[in-house]
Protein backbone atom coordinates (compact mmCIF):
# COMPACT_ATOMS: atom_id res chain seq x y z
CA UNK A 1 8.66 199.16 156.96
CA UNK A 2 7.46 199.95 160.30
CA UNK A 3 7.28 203.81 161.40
CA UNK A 4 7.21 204.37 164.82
CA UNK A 5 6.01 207.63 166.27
CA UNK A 6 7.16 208.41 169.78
CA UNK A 7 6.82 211.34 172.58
CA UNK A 8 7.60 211.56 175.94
CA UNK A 9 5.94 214.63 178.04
CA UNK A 10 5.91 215.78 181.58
CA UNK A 11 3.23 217.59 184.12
CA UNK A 12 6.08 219.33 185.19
CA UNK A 13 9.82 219.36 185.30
CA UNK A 14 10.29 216.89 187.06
CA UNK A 15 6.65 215.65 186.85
CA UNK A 16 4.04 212.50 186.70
CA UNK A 17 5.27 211.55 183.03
CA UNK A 18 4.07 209.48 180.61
CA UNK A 19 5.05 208.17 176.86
CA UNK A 20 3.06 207.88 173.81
CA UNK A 21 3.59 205.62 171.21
CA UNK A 22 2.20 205.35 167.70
CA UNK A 23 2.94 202.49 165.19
CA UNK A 24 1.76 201.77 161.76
CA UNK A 25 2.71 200.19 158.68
CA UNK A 26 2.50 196.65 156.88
CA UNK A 27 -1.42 197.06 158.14
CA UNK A 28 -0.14 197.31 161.96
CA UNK A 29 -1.92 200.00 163.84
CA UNK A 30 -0.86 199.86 167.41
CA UNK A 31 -1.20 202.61 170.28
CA UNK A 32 0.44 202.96 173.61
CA UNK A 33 0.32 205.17 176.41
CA UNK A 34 2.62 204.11 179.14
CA UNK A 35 2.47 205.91 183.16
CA UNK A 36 6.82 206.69 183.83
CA UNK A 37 5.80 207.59 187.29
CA UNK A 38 8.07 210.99 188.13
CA UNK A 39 10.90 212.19 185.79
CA UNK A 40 11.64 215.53 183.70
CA UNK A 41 10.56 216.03 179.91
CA UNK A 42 14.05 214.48 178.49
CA UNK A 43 13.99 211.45 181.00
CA UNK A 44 10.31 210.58 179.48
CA UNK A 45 11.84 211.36 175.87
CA UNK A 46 14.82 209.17 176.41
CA UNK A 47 12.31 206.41 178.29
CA UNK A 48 9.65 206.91 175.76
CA UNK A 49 12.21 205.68 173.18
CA UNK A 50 13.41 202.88 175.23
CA UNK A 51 9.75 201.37 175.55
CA UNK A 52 9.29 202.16 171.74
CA UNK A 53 12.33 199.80 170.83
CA UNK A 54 11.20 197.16 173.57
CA UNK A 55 7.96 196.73 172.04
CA UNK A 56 9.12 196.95 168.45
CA UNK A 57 11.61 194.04 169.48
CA UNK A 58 8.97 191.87 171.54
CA UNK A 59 6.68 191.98 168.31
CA UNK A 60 9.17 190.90 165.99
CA UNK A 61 9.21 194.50 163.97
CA UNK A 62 12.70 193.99 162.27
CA UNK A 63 13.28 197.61 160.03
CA UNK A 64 11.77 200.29 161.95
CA UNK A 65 11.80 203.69 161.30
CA UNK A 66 11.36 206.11 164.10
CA UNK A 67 10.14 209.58 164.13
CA UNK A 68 10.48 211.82 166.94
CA UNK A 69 10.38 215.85 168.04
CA UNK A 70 12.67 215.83 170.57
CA UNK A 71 15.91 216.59 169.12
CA UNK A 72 17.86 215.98 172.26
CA UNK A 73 16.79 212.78 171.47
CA UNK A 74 17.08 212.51 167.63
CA UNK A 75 20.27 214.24 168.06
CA UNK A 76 22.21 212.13 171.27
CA UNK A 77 21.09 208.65 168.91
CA UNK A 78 22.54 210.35 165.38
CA UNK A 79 25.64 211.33 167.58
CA UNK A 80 26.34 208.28 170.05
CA UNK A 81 26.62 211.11 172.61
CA UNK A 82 24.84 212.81 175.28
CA UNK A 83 26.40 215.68 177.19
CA UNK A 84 24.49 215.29 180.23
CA UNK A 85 25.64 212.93 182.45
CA UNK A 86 22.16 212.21 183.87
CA UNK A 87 20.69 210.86 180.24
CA UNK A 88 24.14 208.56 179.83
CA UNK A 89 22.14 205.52 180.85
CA UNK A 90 19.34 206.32 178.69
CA UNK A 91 21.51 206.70 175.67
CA UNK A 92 23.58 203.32 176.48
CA UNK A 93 20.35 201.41 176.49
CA UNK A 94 18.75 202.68 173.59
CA UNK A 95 21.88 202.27 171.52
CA UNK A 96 21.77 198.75 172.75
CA UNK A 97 18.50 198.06 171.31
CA UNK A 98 18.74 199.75 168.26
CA UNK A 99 21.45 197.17 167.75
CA UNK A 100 19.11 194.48 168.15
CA UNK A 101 17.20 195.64 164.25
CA UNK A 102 17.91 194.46 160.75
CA UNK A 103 17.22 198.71 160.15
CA UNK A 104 16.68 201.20 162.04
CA UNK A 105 16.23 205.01 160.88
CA UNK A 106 15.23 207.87 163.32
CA UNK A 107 13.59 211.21 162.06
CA UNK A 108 13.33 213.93 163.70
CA UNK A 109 9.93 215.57 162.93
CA UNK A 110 8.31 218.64 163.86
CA UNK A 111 5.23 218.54 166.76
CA UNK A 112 2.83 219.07 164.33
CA UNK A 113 3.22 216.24 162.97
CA UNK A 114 3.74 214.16 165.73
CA UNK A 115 0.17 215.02 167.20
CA UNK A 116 -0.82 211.39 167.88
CA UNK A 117 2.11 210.21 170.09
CA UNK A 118 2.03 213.69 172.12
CA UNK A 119 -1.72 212.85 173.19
CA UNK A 120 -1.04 209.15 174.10
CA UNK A 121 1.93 210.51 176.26
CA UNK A 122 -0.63 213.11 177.96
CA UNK A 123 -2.91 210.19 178.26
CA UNK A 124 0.00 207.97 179.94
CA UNK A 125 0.27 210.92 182.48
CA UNK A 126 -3.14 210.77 183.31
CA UNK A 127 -2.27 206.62 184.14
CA UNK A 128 0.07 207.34 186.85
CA UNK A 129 -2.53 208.76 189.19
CA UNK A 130 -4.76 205.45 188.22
CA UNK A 131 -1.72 203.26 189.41
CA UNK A 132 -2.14 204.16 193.17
């Protein structure tokens, strides 16, 4: 099994944002830091987890398990429901892709322990000023 650690963060709210992404497992070791360009801390969550799936899907990862410390996040996928209105898309295309795995667990874990994706994320801030 694959396990997938994810964070989103934001130089502000809204900010220059950026997502982190950790993977391991099956001897996989794989980091990303992605620029978001301008969005608030949720919006990077939700699109943090939306580049997570993408690239678990591109590389063939099948059973994925996902850990993450947002639990606006943890708890819209659990639920199939997000109250605001502006994180509706997010949530529709996430639940799409998690559709597209043989398995598919999400965690929700405390920062502590998700120390790796937050500084990739801080790092993929840090790219959106390198984009210009």
């Amino acid at each position: 099994m694959i396990e997938v650690y994810i964070d989103g963060a934001s130089a502000g709210n809204p900010g220059p944002s950026g997502a982190g992404i950790f993977i391991k497992g099956n001897g996989i070791l794989e980091n990303y830091s992605i620029p978001l360009g301008v969005m608030s801390n949720h919006e990077a969550e939700f699109s943090c987890l939306i580049k997570a799936l993408g690239i678990c899907l591109e590389k063939g990862y099948r059973i994925v398990s996902f850990r993450t410390d947002s639990e606006l996040v943890n708890r819209s996928l659990e639920k199939e429901f997000v109250k605001n209105a502006a994180y509706k898309p997010f949530l529709e295309e996430a639940l799409h892709l998690r559709g597209e795995f043989d398995l598919f667990f999400m965690k929700w874990i405390p920062s502590a322990e998700n120390k790796m994706a937050d500084q990739l994320a801080r790092a993929g801030i840090h790219k959106n000023s390198e984009k210009r």
